[in-house]
N, C-alpha and C. Protein backbone atom coordinates (compact mmCIF):
# COMPACT_ATOMS: atom_id res chain seq x y z
N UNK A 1 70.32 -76.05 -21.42
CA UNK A 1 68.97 -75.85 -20.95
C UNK A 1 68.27 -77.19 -20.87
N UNK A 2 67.68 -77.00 -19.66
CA UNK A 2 66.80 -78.72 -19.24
C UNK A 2 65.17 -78.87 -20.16
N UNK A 3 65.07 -80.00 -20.81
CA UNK A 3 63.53 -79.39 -21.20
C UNK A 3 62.98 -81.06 -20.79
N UNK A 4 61.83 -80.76 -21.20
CA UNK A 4 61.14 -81.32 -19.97
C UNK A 4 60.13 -82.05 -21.35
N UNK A 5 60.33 -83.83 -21.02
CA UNK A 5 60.16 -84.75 -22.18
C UNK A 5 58.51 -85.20 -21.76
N UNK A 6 57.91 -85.50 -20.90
CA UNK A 6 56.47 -85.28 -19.96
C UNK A 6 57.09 -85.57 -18.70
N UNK A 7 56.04 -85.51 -17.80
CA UNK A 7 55.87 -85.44 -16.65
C UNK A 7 54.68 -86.44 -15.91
N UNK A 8 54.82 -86.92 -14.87
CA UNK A 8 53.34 -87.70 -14.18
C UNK A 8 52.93 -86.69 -12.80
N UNK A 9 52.25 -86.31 -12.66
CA UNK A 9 51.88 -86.08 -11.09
C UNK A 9 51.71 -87.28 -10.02
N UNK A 10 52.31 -88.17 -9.22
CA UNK A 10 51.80 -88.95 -8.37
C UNK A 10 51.36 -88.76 -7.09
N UNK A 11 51.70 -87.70 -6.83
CA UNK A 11 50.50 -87.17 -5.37
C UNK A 11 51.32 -85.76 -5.15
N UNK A 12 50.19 -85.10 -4.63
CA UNK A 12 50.67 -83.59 -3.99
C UNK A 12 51.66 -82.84 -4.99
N UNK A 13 52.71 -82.19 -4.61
CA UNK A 13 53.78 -81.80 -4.89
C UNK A 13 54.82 -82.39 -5.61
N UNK A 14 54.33 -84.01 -5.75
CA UNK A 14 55.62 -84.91 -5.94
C UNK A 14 55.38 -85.30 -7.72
N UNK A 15 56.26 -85.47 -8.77
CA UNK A 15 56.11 -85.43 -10.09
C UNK A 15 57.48 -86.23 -10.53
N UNK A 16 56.89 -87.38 -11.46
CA UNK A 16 58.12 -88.50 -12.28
C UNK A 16 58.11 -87.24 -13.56
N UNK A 17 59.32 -86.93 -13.56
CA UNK A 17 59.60 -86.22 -14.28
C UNK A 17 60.40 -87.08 -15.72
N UNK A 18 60.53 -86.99 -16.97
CA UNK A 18 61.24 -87.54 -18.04
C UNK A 18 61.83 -86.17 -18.21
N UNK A 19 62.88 -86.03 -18.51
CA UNK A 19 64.11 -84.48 -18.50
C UNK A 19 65.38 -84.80 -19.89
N UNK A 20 65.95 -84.03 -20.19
CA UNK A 20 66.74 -84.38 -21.06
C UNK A 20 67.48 -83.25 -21.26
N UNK A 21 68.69 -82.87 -21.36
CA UNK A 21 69.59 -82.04 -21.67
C UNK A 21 71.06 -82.42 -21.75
N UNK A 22 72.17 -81.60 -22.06
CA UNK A 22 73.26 -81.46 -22.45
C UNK A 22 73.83 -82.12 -20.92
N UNK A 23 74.85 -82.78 -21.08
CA UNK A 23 76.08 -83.63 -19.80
C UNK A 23 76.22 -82.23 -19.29
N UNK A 24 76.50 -81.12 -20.08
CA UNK A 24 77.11 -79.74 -18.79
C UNK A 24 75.97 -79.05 -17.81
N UNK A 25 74.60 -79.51 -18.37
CA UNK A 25 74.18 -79.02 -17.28
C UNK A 25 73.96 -79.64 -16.15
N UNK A 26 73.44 -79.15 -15.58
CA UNK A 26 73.13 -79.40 -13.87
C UNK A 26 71.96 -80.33 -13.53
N UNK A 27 72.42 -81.92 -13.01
CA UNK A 27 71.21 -82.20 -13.03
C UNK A 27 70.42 -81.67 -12.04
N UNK A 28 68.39 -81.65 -11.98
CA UNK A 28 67.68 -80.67 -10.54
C UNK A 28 68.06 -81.62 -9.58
N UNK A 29 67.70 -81.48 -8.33
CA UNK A 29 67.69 -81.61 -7.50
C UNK A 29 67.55 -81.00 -6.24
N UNK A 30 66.81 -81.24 -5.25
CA UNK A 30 65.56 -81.99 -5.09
C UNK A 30 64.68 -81.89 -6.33
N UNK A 31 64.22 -80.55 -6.87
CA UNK A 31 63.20 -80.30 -7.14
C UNK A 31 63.50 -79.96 -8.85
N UNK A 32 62.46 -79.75 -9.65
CA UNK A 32 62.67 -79.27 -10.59
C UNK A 32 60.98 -78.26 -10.62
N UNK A 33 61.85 -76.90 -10.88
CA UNK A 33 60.78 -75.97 -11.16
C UNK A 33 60.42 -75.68 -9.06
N UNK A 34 59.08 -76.10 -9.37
CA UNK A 34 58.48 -76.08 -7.75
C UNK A 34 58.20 -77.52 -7.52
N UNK A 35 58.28 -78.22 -8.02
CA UNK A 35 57.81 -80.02 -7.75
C UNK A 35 58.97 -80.61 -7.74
N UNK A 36 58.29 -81.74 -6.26
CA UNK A 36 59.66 -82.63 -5.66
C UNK A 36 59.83 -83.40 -7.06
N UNK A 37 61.06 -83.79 -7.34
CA UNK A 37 61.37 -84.82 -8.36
C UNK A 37 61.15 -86.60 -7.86
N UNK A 38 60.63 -87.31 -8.27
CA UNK A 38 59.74 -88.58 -7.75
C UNK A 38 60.86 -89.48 -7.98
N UNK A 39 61.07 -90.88 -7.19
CA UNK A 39 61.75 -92.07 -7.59
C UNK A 39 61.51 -92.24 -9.08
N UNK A 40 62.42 -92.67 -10.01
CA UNK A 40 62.13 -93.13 -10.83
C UNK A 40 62.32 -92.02 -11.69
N UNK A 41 62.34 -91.12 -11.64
CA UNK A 41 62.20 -89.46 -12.69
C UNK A 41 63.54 -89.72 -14.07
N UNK A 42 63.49 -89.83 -15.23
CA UNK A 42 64.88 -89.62 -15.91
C UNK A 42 65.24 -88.76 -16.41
N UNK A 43 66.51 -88.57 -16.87
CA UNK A 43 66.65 -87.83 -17.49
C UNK A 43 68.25 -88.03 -18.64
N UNK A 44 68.53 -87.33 -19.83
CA UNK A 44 68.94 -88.20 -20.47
C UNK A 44 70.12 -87.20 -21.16
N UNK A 45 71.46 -87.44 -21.58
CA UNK A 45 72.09 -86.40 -21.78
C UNK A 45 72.28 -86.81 -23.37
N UNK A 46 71.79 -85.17 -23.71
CA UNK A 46 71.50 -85.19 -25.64
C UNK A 46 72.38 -85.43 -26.08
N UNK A 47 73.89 -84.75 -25.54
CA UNK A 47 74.96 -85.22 -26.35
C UNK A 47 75.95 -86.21 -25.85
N UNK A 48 75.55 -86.98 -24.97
CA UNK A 48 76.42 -88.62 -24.77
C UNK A 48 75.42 -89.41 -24.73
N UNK A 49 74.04 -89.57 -24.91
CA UNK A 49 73.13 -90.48 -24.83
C UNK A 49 73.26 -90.99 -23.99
N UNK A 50 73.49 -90.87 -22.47
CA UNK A 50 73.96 -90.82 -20.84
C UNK A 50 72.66 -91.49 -20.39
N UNK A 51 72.34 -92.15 -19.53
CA UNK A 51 70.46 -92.34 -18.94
C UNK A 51 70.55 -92.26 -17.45
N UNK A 52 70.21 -91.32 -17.09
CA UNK A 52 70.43 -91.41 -15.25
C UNK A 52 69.22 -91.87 -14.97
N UNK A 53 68.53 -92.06 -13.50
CA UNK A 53 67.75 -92.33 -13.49
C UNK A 53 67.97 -91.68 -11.58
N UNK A 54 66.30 -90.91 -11.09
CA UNK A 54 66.70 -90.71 -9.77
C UNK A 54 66.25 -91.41 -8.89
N UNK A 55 67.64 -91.68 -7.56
CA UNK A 55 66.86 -92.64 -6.58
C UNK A 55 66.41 -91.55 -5.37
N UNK A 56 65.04 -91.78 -5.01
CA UNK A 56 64.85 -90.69 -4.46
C UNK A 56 65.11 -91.46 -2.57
N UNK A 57 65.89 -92.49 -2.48
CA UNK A 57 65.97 -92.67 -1.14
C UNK A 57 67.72 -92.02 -1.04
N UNK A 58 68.63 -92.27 -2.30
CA UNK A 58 69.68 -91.55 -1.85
C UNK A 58 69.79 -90.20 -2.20
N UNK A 59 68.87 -89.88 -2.77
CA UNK A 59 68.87 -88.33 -2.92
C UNK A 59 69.61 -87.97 -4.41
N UNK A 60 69.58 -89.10 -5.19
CA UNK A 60 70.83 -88.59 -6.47
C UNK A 60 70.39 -89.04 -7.51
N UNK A 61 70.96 -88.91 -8.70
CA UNK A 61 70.87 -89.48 -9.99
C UNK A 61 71.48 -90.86 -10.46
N UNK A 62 71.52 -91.67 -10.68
CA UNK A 62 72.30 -93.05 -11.32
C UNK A 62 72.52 -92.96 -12.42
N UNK A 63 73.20 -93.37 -12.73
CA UNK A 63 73.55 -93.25 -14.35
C UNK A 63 73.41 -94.90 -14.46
N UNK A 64 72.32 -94.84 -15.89
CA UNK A 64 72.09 -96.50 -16.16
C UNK A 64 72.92 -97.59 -16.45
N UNK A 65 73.31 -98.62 -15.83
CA UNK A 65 74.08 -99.88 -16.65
C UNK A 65 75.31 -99.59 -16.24
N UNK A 66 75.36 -98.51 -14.94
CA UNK A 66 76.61 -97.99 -14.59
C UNK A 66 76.39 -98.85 -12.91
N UNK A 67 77.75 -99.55 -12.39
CA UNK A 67 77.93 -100.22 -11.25
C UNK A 67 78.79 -99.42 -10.39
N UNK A 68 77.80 -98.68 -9.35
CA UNK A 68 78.79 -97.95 -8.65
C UNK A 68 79.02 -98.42 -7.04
């Protein structure tokens, strides 16, 4: 289960989300809940201490300090 560490509103619909849950789940995408997920949104996996981070021009998650 995803829970939700705060949040920013930066305009309209669109929200930097801080997220955190287990590697098996699913990271959101686009959206989490009803709000677009914003550049920059993280989220963090509880049990590998994982740090993605989303780029919202490729549409995905990064995983930090990771060279892909």
């Amino acid at each position: 289960m995803i829970s939700t560490i705060c949040y920013d509103y930066l305009h309209d619909n669109i929200v930097r989300f801080d997220l955190c849950g287990l590697s098996s789940d699913p990271k959101p995408f686009p959206n989490f809940g009803k709000r677009m997920i914003a550049n920059g949104s993280s989220f963090i996996e509880m049990d590998t201490g994982s740090l993605y981070f989303f780029d919202e021009d490729g549409q995905n998650w990064l995983e930090f300090g990771v060279n892909t």
